[in-house]
Structures are given as structure tokens and as C-alpha cells.
C-alpha atoms as a PDB file:
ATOM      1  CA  UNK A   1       0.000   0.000   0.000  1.00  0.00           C
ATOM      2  CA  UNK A   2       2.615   2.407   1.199  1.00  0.00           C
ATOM      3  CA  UNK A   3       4.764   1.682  -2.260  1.00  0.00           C
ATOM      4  CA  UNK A   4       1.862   2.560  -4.135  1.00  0.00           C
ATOM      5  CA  UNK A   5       0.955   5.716  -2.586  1.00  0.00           C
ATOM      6  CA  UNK A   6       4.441   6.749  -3.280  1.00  0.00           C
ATOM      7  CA  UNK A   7       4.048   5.773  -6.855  1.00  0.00           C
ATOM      8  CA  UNK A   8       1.133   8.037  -7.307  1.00  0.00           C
ATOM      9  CA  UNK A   9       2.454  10.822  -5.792  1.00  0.00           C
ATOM     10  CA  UNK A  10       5.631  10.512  -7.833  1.00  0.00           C
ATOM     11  CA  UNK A  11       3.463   9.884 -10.819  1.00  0.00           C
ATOM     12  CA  UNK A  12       1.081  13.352  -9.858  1.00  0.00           C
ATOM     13  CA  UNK A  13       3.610  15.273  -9.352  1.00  0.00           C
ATOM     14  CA  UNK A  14       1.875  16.270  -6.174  1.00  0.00           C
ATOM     15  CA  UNK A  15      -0.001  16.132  -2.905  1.00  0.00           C
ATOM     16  CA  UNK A  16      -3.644  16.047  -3.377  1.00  0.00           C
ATOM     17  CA  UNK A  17      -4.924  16.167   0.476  1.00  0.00           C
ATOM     18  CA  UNK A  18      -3.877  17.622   3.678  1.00  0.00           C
ATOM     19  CA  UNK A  19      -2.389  15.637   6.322  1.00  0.00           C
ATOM     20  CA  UNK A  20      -4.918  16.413   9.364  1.00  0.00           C
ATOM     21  CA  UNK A  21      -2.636  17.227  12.509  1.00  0.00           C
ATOM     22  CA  UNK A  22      -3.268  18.326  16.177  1.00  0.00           C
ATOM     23  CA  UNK A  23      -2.092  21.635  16.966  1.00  0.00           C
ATOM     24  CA  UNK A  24      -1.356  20.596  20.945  1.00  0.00           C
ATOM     25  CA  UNK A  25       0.573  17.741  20.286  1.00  0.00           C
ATOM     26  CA  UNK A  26       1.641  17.758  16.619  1.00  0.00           C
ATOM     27  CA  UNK A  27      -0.044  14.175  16.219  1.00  0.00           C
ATOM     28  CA  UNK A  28      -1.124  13.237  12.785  1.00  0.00           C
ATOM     29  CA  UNK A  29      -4.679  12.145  12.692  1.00  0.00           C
ATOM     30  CA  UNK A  30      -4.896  11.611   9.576  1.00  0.00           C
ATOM     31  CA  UNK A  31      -2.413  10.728   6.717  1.00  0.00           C
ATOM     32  CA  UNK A  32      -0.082   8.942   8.355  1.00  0.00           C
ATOM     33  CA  UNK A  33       0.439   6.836   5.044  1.00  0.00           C
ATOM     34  CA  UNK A  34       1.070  10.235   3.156  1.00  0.00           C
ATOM     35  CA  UNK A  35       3.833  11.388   5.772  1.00  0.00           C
ATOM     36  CA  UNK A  36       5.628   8.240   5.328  1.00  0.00           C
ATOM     37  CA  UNK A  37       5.531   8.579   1.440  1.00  0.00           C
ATOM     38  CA  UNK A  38       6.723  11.847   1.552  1.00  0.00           C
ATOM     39  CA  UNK A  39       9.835  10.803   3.807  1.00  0.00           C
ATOM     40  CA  UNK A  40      10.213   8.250   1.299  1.00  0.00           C
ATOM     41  CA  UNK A  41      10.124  10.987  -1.607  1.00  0.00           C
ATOM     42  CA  UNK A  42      12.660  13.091   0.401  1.00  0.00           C
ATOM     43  CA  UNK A  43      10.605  16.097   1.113  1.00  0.00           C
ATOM     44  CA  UNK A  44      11.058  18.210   4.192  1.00  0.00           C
ATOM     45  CA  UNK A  45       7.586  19.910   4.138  1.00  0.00           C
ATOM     46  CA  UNK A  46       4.054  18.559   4.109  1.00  0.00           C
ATOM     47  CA  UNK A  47       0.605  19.899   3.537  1.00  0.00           C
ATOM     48  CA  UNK A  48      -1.220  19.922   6.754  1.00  0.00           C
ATOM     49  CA  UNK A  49      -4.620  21.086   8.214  1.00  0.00           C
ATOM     50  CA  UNK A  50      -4.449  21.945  11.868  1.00  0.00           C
ATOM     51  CA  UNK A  51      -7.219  21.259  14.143  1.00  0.00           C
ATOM     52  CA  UNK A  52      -7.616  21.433  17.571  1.00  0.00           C
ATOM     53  CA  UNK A  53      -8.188  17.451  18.710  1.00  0.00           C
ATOM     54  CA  UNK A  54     -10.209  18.508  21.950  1.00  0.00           C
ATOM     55  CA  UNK A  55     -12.909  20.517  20.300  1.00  0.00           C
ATOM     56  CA  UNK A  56     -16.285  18.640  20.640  1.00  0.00           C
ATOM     57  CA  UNK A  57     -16.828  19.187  17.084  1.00  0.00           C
ATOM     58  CA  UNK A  58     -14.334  16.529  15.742  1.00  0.00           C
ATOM     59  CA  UNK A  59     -15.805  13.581  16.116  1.00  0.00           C
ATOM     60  CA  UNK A  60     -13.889  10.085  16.144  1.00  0.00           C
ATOM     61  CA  UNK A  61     -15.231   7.066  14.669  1.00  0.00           C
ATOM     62  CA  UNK A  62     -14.355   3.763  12.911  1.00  0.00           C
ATOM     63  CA  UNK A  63     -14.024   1.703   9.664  1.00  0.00           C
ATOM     64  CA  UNK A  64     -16.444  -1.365   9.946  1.00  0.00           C
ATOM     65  CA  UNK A  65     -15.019  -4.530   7.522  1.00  0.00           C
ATOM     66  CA  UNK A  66     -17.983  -5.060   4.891  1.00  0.00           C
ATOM     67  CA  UNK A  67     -17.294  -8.752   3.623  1.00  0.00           C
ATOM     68  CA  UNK A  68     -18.218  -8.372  -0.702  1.00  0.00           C
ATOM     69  CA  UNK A  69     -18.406 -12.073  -0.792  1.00  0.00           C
ATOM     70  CA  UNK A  70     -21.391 -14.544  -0.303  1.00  0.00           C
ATOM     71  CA  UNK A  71     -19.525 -16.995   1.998  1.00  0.00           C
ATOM     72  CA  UNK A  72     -21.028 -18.501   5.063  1.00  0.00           C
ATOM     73  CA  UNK A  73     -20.723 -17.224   8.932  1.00  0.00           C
ATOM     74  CA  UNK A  74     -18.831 -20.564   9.424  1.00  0.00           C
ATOM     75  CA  UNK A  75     -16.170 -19.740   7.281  1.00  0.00           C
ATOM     76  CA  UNK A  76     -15.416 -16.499   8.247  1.00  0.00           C
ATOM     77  CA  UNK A  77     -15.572 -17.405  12.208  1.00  0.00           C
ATOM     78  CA  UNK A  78     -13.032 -20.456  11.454  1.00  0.00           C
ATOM     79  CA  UNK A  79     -10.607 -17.779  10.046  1.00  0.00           C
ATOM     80  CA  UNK A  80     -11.065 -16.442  13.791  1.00  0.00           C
ATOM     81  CA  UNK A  81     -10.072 -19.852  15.262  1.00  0.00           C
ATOM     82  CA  UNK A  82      -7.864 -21.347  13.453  1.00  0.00           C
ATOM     83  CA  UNK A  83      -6.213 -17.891  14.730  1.00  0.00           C
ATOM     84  CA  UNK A  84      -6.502 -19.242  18.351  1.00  0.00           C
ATOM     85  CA  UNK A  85      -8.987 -16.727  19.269  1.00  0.00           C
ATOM     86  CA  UNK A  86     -12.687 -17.792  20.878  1.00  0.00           C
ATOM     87  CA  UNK A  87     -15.874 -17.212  19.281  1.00  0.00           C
ATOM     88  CA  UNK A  88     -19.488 -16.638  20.817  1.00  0.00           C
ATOM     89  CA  UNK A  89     -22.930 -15.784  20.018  1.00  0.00           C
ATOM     90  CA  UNK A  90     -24.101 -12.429  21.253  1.00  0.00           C
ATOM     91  CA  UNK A  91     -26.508  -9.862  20.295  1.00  0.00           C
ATOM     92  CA  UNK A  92     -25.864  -6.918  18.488  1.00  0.00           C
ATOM     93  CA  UNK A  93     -26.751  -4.704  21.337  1.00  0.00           C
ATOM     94  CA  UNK A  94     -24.136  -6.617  23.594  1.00  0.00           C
ATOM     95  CA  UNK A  95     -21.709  -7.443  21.131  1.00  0.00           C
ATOM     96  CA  UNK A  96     -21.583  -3.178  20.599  1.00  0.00           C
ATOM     97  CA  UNK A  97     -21.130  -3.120  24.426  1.00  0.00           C
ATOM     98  CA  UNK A  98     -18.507  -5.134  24.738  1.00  0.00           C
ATOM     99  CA  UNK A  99     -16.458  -3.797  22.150  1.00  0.00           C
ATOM    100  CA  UNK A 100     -16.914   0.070  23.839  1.00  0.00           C
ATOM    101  CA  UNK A 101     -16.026  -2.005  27.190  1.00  0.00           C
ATOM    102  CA  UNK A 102     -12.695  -3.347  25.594  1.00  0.00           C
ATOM    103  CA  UNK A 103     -13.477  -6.849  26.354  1.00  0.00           C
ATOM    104  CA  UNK A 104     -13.768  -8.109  22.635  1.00  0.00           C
ATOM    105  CA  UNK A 105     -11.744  -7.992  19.784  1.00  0.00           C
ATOM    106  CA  UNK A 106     -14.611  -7.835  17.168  1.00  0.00           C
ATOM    107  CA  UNK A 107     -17.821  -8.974  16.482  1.00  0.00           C
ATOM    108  CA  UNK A 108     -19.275 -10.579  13.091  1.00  0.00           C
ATOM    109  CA  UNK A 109     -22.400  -9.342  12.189  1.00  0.00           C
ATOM    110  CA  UNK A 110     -24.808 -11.032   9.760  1.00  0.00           C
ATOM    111  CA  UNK A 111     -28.355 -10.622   8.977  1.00  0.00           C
ATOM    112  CA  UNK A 112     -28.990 -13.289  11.044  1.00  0.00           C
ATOM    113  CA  UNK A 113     -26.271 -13.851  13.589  1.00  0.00           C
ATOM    114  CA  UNK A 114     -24.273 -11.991  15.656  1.00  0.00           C
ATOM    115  CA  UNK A 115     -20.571 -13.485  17.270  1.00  0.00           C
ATOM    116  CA  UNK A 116     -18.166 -11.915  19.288  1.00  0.00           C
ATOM    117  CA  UNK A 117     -14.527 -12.274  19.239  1.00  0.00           C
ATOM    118  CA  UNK A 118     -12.281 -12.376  22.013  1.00  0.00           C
ATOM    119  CA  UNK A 119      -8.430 -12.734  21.679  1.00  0.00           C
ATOM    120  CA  UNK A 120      -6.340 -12.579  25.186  1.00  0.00           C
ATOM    121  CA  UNK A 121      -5.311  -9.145  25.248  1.00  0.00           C
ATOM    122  CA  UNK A 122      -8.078  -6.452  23.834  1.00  0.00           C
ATOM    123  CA  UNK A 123      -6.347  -3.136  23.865  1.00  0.00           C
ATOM    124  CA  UNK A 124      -7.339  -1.192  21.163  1.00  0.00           C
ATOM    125  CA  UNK A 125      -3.848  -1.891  19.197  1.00  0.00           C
ATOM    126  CA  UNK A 126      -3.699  -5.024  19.620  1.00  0.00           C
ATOM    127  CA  UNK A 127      -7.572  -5.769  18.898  1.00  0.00           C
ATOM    128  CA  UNK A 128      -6.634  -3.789  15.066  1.00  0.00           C
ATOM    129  CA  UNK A 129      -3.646  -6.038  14.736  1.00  0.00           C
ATOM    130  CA  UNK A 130      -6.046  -9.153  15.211  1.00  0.00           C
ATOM    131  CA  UNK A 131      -8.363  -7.965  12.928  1.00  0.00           C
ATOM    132  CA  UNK A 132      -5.584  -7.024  10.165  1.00  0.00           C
ATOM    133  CA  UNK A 133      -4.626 -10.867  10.508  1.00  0.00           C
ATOM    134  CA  UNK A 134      -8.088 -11.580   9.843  1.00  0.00           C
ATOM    135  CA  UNK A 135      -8.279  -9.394   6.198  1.00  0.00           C
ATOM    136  CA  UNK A 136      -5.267 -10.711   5.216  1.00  0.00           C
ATOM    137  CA  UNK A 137      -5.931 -14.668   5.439  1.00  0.00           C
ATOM    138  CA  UNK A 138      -9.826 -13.671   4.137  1.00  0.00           C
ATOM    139  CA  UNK A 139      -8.092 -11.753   1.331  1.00  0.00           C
ATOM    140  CA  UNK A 140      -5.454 -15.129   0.752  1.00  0.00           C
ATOM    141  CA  UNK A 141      -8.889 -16.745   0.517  1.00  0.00           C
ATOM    142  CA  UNK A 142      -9.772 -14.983  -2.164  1.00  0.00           C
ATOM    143  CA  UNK A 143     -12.244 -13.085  -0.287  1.00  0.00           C
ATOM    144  CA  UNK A 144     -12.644  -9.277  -0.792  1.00  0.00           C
ATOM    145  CA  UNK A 145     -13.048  -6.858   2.426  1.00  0.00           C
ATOM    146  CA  UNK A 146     -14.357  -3.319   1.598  1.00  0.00           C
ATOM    147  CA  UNK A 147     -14.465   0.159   4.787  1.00  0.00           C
ATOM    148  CA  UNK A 148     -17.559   1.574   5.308  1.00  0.00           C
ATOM    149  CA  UNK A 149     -18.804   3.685   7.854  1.00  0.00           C
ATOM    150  CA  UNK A 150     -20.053   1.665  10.662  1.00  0.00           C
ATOM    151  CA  UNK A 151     -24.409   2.930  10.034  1.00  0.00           C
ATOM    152  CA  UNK A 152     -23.732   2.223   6.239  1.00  0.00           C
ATOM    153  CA  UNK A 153     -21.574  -1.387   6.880  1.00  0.00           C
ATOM    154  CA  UNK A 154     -25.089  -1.910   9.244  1.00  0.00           C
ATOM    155  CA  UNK A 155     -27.969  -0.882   6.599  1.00  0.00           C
ATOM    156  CA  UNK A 156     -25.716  -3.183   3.741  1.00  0.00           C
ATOM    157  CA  UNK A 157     -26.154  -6.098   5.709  1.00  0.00           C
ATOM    158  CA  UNK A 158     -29.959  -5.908   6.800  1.00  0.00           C
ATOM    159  CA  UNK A 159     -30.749  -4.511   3.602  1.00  0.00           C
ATOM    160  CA  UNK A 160     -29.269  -8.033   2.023  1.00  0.00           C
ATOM    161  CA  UNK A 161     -26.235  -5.852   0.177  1.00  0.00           C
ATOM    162  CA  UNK A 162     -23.658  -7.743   1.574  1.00  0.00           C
ATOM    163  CA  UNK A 163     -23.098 -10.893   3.801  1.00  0.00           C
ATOM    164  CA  UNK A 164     -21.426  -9.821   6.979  1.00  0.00           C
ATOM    165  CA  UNK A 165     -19.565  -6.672   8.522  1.00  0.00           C
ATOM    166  CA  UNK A 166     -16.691  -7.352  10.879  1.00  0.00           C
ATOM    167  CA  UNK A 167     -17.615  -4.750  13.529  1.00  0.00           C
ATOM    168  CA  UNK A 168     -14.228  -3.354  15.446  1.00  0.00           C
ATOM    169  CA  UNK A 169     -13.920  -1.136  18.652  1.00  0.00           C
ATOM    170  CA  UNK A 170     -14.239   2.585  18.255  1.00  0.00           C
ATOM    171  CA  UNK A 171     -11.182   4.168  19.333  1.00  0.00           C
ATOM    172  CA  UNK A 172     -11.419   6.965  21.735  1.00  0.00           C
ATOM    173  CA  UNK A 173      -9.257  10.821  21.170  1.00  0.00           C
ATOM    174  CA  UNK A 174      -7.111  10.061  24.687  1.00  0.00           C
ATOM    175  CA  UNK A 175      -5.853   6.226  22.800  1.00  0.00           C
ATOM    176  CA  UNK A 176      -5.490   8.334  19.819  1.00  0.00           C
ATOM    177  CA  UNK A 177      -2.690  10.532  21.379  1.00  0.00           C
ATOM    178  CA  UNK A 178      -1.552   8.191  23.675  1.00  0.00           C
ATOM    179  CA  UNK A 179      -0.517   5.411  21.441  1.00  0.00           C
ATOM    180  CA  UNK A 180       1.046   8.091  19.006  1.00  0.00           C
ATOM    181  CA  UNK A 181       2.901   9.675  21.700  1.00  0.00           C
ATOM    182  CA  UNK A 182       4.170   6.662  22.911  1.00  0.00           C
ATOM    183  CA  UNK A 183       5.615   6.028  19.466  1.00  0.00           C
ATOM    184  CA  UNK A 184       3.334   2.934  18.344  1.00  0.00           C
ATOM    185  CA  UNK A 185       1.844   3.694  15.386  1.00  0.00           C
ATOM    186  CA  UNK A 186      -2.170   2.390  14.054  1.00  0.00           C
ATOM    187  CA  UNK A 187      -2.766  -0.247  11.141  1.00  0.00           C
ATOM    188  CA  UNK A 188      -4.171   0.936   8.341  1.00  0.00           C
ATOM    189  CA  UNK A 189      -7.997   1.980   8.902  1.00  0.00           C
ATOM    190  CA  UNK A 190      -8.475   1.903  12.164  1.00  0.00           C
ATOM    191  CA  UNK A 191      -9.667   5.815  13.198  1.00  0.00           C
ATOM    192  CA  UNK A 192     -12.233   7.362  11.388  1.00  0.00           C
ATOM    193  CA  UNK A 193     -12.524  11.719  11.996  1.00  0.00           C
ATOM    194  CA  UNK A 194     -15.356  13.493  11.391  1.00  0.00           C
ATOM    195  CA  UNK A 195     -14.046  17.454  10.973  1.00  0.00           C
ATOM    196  CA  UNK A 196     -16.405  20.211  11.140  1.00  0.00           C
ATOM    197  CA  UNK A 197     -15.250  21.078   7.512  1.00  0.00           C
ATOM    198  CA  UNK A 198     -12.451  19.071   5.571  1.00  0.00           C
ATOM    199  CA  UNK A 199     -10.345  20.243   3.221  1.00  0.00           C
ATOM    200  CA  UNK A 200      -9.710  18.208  -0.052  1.00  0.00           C
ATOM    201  CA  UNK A 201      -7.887  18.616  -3.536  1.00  0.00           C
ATOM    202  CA  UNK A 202      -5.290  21.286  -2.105  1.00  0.00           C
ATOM    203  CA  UNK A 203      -3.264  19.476  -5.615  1.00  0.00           C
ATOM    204  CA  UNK A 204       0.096  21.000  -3.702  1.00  0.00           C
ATOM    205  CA  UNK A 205       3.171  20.564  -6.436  1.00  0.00           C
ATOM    206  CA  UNK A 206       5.635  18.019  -4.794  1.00  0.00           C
ATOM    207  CA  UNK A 207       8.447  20.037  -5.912  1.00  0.00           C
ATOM    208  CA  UNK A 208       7.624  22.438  -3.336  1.00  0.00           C
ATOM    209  CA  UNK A 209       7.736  19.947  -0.516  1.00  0.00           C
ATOM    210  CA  UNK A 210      11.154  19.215  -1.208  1.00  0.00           C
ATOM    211  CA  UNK A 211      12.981  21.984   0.957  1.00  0.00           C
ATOM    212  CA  UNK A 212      15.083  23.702  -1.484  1.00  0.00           C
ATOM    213  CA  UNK A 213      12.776  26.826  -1.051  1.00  0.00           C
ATOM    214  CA  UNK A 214      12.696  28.374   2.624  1.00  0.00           C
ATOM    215  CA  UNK A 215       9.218  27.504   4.263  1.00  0.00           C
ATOM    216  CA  UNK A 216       8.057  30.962   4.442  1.00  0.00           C
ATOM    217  CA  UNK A 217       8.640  30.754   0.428  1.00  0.00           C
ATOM    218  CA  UNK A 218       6.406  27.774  -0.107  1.00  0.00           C
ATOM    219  CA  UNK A 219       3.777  28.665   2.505  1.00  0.00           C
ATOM    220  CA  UNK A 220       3.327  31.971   0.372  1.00  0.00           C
ATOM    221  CA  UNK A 221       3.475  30.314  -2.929  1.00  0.00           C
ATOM    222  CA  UNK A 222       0.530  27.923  -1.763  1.00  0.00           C
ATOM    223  CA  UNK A 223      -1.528  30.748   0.035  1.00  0.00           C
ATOM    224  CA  UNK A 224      -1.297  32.142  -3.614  1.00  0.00           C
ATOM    225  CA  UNK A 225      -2.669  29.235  -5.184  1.00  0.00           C
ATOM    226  CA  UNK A 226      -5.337  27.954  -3.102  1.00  0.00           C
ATOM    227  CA  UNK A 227      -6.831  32.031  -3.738  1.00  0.00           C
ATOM    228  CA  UNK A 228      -6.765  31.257  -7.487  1.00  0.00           C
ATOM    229  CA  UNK A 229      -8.912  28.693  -7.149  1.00  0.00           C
ATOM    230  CA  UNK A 230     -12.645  27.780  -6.673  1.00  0.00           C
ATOM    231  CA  UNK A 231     -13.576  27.074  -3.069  1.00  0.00           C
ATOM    232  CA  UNK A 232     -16.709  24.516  -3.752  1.00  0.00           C
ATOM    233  CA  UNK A 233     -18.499  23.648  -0.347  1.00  0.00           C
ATOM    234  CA  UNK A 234     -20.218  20.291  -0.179  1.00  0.00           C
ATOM    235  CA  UNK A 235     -22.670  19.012   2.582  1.00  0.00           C
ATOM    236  CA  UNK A 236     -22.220  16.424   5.186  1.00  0.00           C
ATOM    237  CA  UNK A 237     -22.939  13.012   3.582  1.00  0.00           C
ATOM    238  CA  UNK A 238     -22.161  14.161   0.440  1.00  0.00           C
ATOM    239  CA  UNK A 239     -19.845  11.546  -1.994  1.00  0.00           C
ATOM    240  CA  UNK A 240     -16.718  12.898  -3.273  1.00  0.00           C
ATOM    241  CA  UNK A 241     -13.909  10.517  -4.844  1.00  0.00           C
ATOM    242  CA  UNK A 242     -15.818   7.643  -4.284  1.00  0.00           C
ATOM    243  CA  UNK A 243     -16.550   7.597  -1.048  1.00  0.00           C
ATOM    244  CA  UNK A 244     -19.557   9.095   1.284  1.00  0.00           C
ATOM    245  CA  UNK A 245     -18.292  11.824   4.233  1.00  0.00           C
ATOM    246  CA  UNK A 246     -20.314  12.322   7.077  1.00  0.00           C
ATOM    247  CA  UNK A 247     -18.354  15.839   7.366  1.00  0.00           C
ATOM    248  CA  UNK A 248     -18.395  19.093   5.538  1.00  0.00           C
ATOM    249  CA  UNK A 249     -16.036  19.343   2.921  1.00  0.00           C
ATOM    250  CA  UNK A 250     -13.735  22.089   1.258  1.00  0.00           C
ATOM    251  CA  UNK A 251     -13.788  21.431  -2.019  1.00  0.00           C
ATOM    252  CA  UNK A 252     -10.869  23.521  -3.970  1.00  0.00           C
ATOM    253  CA  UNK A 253     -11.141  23.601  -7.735  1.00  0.00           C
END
């Protein structure tokens, strides 16, 4: 993933979104894929949207695991235990409790069945790094996993869309900076923010990022460029890029 993200942003020529950081503690929110391109790439600056992480208005939330397949609950649950974790029925209600509580990995969620997962340590890390195990023996199965908001990953199942969502624990802000300040870093899709308004298609020119102009140089070049352009406002729940936002977004064109 990481060496193609670096591909495209050699290929582009540039940056297309902001990397979303707290202005408290400098922890990146969101993008942390993007930062390690651009280390990769060699560049000394980065695009970045700062947001203050304690304001009630940014929300955190998380990436349920829609299953595209029509495979049965079996299946997917023996993926589980041939992991050496424990299965059990539950209800949806409970199984939701338990994963807020931190006493369950996951929970597998079909439109008839509910199971939760337990593995013997359920931090919020280490639950993630079960669950990445999971995708990638599903994924050696053939089977393909797709994110979705965890209301949308709900309404495909009932609604028959999709066989089973892999429902994971919602991480809270104080894990969030925590875990990043104690230099551990997330697997891939595991935090979900909802800003009050997001900015998106900034397009900054990679060359810029590099260093070899002084920061006060760039950060006037792009204030330049961002005024040239449209500012096109679109409304939470709006899709953009292929994917629905359940935030404002900033739209620059």
C-alpha cells in the first residue's frame, strides 16, 4: 500500500490532500500513510490542516469490515479460530457493548447472527492487529473486504447488500494521542474523523515539498494558489472521490 501511494504521488507530481494534525501535540490524525511517502520521496515539508483534537466538534469514529463475498458465517468465524482466538454468540446490542467495554476484539455481524470475538489481550492496538490478521488470510482466501462507515456497513447487511460486517472497537481521542505519543503507530484503517469542515484537492506541487525553497517561500506560494482557485463547499454526507463523508467538505477547484 505504502509503495503505491508513493508511486502516485511521484506519478502526480503532487499532494492532493492535507495531512490532518493536532495543533497541541503535533499528532497526525490523519495521513499517516502520506507522511511516510513523503519521507520516502525526500521532502522536508508537508501539507497539513491543523485542528484542535479537543474541540467537541471533531468527532472520532471507525471503519467497519464489509465482507463483498457470499460466503457462510462458518467460514469467516473459522478464520477467527484457526487464529486461536474464541468465538461466541451475542446480540448486536451486547456485542456493541462489549467492544466500547474493551473486552472483545470484534464482532461478526450477519443478517442473522451476531458473534463476538475475544483474543487474550483487547487493547485497542492489539484488537486492530487481530483484525488485520483476519483481512489478510480472508483476502489469501480470495475473499474481498471493503471500509464503510459503521451505520452504512449496518444498513448493507440488513438490507441483504452484503453478507457480513466485521464490527471493530471505536477508538477513543485520549488512545489516539496516547498510542502516538508513545511512538506505536495504528494499522491501516483503524480511526475514522469526522471534521467540522475538511479540506480536499489542495493538488500542492511536490516540488515544493522538497525543501530547497525556505518555508516561508512555499507557505506563500501555496496561500497564492489555493486564492486562485474555486472554493466549492459540499454538505455532510455528500460523496466525493468515491466515497460518502459524514463531514463538511472544502472542495478547492
Amino acid at each position: 500500500m505504502l509503495d503505491q501511494l508513493i508511486l502516485d504521488i511521484k506519478q502526480n507530481a503532487e499532494v492532493r490532500n492535507p495531512v490532518v494534525v493536532d495543533l497541541n501535540t503535533s499528532v497526525v490524525l490523519d495521513g499517516m500513510h502520506r507522511v511516510a511517502a513523503l519521507k520516502e520521496l525526500g521532502c522536508r515539508y508537508l501539507p497539513a490542516c491543523l485542528v484542535d483534537y479537543q474541540s467537541p466538534r471533531i468527532q472520532v469514529g471507525c471503519w467497519y469490515r464489509v465482507i463483498r463475498d457470499w460466503v457462510s458465517d462458518a467460514r469467516l468465524l473459522n478464520i477467527f479460530i484457526s487464529l486461536g482466538l474464541s468465538v461466541e454468540p451475542s446480540s448486536l446490542e451486547a456485542a456493541l457493548k462489549e467492544l466500547e467495554a474493551r473486552r472483545a476484539t470484534a464482532a461478526l455481524f450477519t443478517a442473522r447472527n451476531c458473534h463476538l470475538v475475544r483474543a487474550p489481550k483487547t487493547d485497542i492496538v492489539e484488537s486492530y492487529r487481530w483484525v488485520k490478521r483476519f483481512e489478510a488470510i480472508a483476502e489469501e482466501q480470495g475473499l474481498h473486504i471493503g471500509y464503510e462507515m459503521e451505520e452504512d456497513a449496518e444498513w448493507q447487511v440488513r438490507s441483504g447488500k452484503c453478507p457480513a460486517a466485521l464490527l471493530v472497537p471505536r477508538t477513543t481521542k485520549e488512545e489516539v494521542i496516547r498510542t502516538a505519543l508513545a511512538g506505536m503507530v495504528f494499522t491501516h484503517k483503524t480511526t475514522r474523523h469526522a471534521l467540522p469542515a475538511r479540506p480536499v484537492n489542495v493538488n500542492v506541487p511536490l516540488d515544493w515539498l522538497m525543501g530547497e525553497k525556505p518555508l516561508e517561500e512555499v507557505e506563500r506560494l501555496l496561500v497564492e494558489y489555493l486564492s486562485g482557485k474555486k472554493l466549492v463547499r459540499l454538505s455532510k454526507g455528500s460523496f466525493y472521490d468515491g466515497r460518502r463523508y459524514d463531514e463538511e467538505l472544502l472542495v478547492f477547484r
